[in-house]
Every structure is written in structure tokens, then in C-alpha cells.
C-alpha atoms as a PDB file:
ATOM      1  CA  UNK A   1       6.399 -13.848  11.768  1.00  0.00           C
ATOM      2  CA  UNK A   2       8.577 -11.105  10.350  1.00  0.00           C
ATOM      3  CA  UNK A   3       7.133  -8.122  12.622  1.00  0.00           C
ATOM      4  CA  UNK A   4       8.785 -10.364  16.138  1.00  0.00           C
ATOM      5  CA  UNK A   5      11.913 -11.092  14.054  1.00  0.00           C
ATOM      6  CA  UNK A   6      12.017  -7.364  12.929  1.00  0.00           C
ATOM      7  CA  UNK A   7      11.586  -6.257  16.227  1.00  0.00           C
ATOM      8  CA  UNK A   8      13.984  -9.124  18.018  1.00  0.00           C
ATOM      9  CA  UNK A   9      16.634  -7.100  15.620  1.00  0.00           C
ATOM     10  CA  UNK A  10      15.886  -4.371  16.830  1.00  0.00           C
ATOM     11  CA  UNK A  11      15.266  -3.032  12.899  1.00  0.00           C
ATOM     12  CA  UNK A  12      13.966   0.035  12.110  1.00  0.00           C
ATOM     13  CA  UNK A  13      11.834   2.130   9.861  1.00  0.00           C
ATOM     14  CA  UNK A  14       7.852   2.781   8.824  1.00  0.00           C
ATOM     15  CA  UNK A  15       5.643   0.561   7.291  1.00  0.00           C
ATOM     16  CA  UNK A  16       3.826   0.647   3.897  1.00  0.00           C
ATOM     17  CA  UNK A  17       1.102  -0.908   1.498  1.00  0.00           C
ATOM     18  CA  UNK A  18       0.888  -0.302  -1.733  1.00  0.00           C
ATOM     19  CA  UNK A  19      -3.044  -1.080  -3.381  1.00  0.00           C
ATOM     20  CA  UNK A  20      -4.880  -0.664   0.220  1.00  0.00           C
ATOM     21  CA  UNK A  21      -8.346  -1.061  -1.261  1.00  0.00           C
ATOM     22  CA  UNK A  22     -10.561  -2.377   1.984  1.00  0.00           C
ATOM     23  CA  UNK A  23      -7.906  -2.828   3.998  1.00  0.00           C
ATOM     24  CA  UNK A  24      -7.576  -5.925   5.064  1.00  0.00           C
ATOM     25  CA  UNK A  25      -4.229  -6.932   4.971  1.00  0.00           C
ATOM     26  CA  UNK A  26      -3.399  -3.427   6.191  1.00  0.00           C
ATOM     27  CA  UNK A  27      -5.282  -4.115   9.755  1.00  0.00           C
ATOM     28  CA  UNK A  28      -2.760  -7.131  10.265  1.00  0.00           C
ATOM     29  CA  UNK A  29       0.299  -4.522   9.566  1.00  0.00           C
ATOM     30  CA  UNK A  30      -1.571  -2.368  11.683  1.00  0.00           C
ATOM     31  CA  UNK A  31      -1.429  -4.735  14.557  1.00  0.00           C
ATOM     32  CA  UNK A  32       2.417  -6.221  14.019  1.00  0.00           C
ATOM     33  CA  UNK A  33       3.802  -3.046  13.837  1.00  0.00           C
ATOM     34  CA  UNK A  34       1.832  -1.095  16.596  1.00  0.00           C
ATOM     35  CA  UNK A  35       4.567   1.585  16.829  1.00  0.00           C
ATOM     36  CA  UNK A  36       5.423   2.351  13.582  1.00  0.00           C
ATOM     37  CA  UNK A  37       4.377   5.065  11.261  1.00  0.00           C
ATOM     38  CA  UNK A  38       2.267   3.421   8.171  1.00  0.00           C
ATOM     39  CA  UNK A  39       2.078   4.751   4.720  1.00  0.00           C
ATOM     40  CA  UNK A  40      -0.998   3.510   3.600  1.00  0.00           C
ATOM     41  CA  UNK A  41      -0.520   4.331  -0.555  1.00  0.00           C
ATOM     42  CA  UNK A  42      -4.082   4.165  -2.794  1.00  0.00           C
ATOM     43  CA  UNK A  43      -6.274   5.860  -5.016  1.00  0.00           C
ATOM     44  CA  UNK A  44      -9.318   4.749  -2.791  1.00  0.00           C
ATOM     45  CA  UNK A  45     -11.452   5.304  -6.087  1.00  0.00           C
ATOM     46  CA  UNK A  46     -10.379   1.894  -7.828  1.00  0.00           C
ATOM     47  CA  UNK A  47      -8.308   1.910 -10.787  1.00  0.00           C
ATOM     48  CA  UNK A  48      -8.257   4.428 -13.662  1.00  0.00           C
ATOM     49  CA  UNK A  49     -10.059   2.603 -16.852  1.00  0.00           C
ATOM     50  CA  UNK A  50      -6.842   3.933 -18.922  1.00  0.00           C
ATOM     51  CA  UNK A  51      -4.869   1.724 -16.639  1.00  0.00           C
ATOM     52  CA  UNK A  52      -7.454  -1.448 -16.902  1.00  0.00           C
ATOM     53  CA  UNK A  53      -7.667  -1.100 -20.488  1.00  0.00           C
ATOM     54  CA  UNK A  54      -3.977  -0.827 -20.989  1.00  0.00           C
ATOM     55  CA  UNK A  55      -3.252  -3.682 -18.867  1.00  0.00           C
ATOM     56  CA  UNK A  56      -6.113  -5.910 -21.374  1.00  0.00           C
ATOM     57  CA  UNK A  57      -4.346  -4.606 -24.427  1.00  0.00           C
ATOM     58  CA  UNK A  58      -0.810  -6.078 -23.238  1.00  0.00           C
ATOM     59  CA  UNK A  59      -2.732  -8.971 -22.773  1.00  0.00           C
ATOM     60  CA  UNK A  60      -1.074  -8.828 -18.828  1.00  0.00           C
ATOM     61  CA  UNK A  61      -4.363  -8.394 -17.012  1.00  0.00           C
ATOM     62  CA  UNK A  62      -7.897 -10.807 -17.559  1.00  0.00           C
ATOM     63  CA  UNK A  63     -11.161  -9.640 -16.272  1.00  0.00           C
ATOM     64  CA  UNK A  64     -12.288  -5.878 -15.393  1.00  0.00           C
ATOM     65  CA  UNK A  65     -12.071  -5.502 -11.370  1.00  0.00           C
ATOM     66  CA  UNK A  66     -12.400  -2.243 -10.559  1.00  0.00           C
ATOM     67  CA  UNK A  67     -11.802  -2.293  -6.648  1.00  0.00           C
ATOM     68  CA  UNK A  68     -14.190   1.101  -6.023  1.00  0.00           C
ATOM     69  CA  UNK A  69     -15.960  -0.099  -2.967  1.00  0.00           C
ATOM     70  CA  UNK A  70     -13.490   1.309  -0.878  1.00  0.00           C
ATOM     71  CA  UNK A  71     -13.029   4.627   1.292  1.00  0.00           C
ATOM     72  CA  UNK A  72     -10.068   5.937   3.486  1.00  0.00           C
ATOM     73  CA  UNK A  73     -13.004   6.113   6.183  1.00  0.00           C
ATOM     74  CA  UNK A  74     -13.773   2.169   5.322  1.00  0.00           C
ATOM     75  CA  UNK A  75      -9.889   1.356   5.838  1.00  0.00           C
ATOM     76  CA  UNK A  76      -8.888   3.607   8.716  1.00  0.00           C
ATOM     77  CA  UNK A  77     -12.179   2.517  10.521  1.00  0.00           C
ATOM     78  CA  UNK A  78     -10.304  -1.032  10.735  1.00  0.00           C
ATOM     79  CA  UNK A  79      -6.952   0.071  11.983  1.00  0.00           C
ATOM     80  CA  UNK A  80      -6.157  -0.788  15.654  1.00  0.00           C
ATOM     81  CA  UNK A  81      -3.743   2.371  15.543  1.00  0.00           C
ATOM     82  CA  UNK A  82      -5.115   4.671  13.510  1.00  0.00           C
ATOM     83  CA  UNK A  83      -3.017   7.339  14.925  1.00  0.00           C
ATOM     84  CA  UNK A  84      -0.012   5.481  13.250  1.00  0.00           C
ATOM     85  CA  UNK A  85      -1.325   5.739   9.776  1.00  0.00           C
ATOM     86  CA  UNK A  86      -0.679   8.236   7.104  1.00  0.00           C
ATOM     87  CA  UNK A  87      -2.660   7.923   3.902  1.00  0.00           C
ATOM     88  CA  UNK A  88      -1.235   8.604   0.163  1.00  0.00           C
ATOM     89  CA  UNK A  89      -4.272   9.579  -2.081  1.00  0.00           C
ATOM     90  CA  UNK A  90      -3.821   9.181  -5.282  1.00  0.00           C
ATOM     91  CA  UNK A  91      -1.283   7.588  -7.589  1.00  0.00           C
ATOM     92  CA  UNK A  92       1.981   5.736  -6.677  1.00  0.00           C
ATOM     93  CA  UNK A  93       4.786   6.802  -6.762  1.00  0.00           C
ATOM     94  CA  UNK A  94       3.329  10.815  -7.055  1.00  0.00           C
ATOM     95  CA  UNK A  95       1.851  10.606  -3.679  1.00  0.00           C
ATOM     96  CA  UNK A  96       5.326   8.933  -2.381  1.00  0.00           C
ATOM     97  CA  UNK A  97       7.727  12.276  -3.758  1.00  0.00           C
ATOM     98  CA  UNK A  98       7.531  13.803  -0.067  1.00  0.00           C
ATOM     99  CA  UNK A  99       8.247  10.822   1.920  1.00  0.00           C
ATOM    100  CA  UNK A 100      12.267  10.552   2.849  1.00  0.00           C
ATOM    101  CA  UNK A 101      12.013   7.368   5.611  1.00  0.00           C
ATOM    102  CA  UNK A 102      13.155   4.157   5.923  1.00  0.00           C
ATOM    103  CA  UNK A 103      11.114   0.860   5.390  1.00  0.00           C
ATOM    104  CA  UNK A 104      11.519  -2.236   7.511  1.00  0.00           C
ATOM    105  CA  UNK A 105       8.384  -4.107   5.516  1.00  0.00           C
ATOM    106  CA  UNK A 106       7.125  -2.541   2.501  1.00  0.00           C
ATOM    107  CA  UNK A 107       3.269  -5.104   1.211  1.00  0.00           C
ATOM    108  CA  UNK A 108       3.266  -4.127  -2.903  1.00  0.00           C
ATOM    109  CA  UNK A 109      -0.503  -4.950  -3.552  1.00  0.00           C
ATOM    110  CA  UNK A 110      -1.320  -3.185  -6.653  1.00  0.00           C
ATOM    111  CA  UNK A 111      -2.295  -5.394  -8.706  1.00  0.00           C
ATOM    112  CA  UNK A 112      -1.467  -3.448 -11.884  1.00  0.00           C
ATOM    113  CA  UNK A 113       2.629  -3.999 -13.285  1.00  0.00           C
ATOM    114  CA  UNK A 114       2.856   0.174 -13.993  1.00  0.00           C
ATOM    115  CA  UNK A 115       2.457   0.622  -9.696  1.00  0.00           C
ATOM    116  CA  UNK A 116       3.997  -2.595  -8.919  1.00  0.00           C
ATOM    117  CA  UNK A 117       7.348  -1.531 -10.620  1.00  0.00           C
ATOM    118  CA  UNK A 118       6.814   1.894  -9.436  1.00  0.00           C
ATOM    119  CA  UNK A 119       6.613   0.233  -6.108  1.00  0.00           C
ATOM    120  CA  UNK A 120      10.044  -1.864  -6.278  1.00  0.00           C
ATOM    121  CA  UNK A 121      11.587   1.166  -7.743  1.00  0.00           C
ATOM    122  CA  UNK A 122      10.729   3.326  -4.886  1.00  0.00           C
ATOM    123  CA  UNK A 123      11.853   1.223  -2.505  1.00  0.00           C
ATOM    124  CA  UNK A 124      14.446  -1.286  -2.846  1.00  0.00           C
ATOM    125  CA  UNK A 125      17.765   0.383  -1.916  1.00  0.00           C
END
């Protein structure tokens, strides 16, 4: 797994997920990186229609998922380290303007191209 290789290098940085919604695979970052500060980037609301319906006009997106079953309560009430996690809000890459760290792993799970790209532009070197 890359958290032991990561660790075995002795690299360092934070952790981040971008598109949290229930948190999932945010628990297993949680647990891999134990020690690590973890940016934990969502609206927590689901997506904005404008952003859905844009997506369906570019013809880039099929179906209507909204992913609003979530709450930062619902996600950080999964974390094994709680304590280690910092949560982003809002919209990507707004919510990321204050953040000046280095990233050992980085999960882009947006689903939606606009915060996907913002994602890779953010940060890959």
C-alpha cells in the first residue's frame, strides 16, 4: 500500500480528498495516515444544479446524482482520528486559497471535470 511505502521513505506532507460525500474512502486515509493532518475538501450539500446541468449540456455527465445525504457530522463521525482532520466547506479550489502545505497523497473524487481540474491544478507541482 502507498501509506507503508510513503512512510518507509520517510515522505512527508498532509493528506487530502477532494468530493468527501459519506466518507468512506476518507476513513481508510484516515487510518493509513494516522499522523497526518487531512484536508477533507466538500460542499457536504451535494452538487450545485448549475453544475449538474452544465455537466448534461456538455453531454460529459449521464444521470442526476445529487450526493446530499451527507453531513460533516456523518463523515467526521467515521474518522479514527478525527483530531487529524480539517474540513473545507464549500467549493474547491475557494476553500483551498488558505492552505500553503505539502501533499504526500492527494484522493480527487469529485466527480464533476470543473473540481477535478481544479483539483490537479491545485496540486500537482
Amino acid at each position: 500500500m502507498f501509506a507503508e511505502e510513503a512512510y518507509t521513505l520517510g515522505l512527508v506532507g498532509s493528506v487530502a480528498e477532494v468530493g468527501v460525500y459519506q466518507g468512506a474512502f476518507a476513513e481508510m486515509i484516515n487510518i493509513c495516515f494516522p499522523d497526518r493532518k487531512f484536508y477533507l475538501f466538500d460542499t457536504f450539500e451535494g452538487f450545485s444544479p448549475k453544475d449538474i446541468q452544465e455537466e448534461l449540456n456538455q453531454g460529459i455527465a449521464f444521470g442526476n446524482q445529487d450526493f446530499k445525504n451527507t453531513s460533516v457530522q456523518r463523515v467526521l463521525y467515521r474518522m479514527k482520528h478525527p483530531d487529524k482532520c480539517i474540513i473545507k466547506k464549500g467549493y474547491f479550489p475557494a476553500t483551498a486559497v488558505d492552505i500553503d502545505d505539502d501533499f504526500v497523497f492527494i484522493s480527487l473524487d469529485a466527480d464533476l471535470y470543473a473540481p477535478i481540474l481544479s483539483g490537479l491544478e491545485f496540486f500537482y507541482p
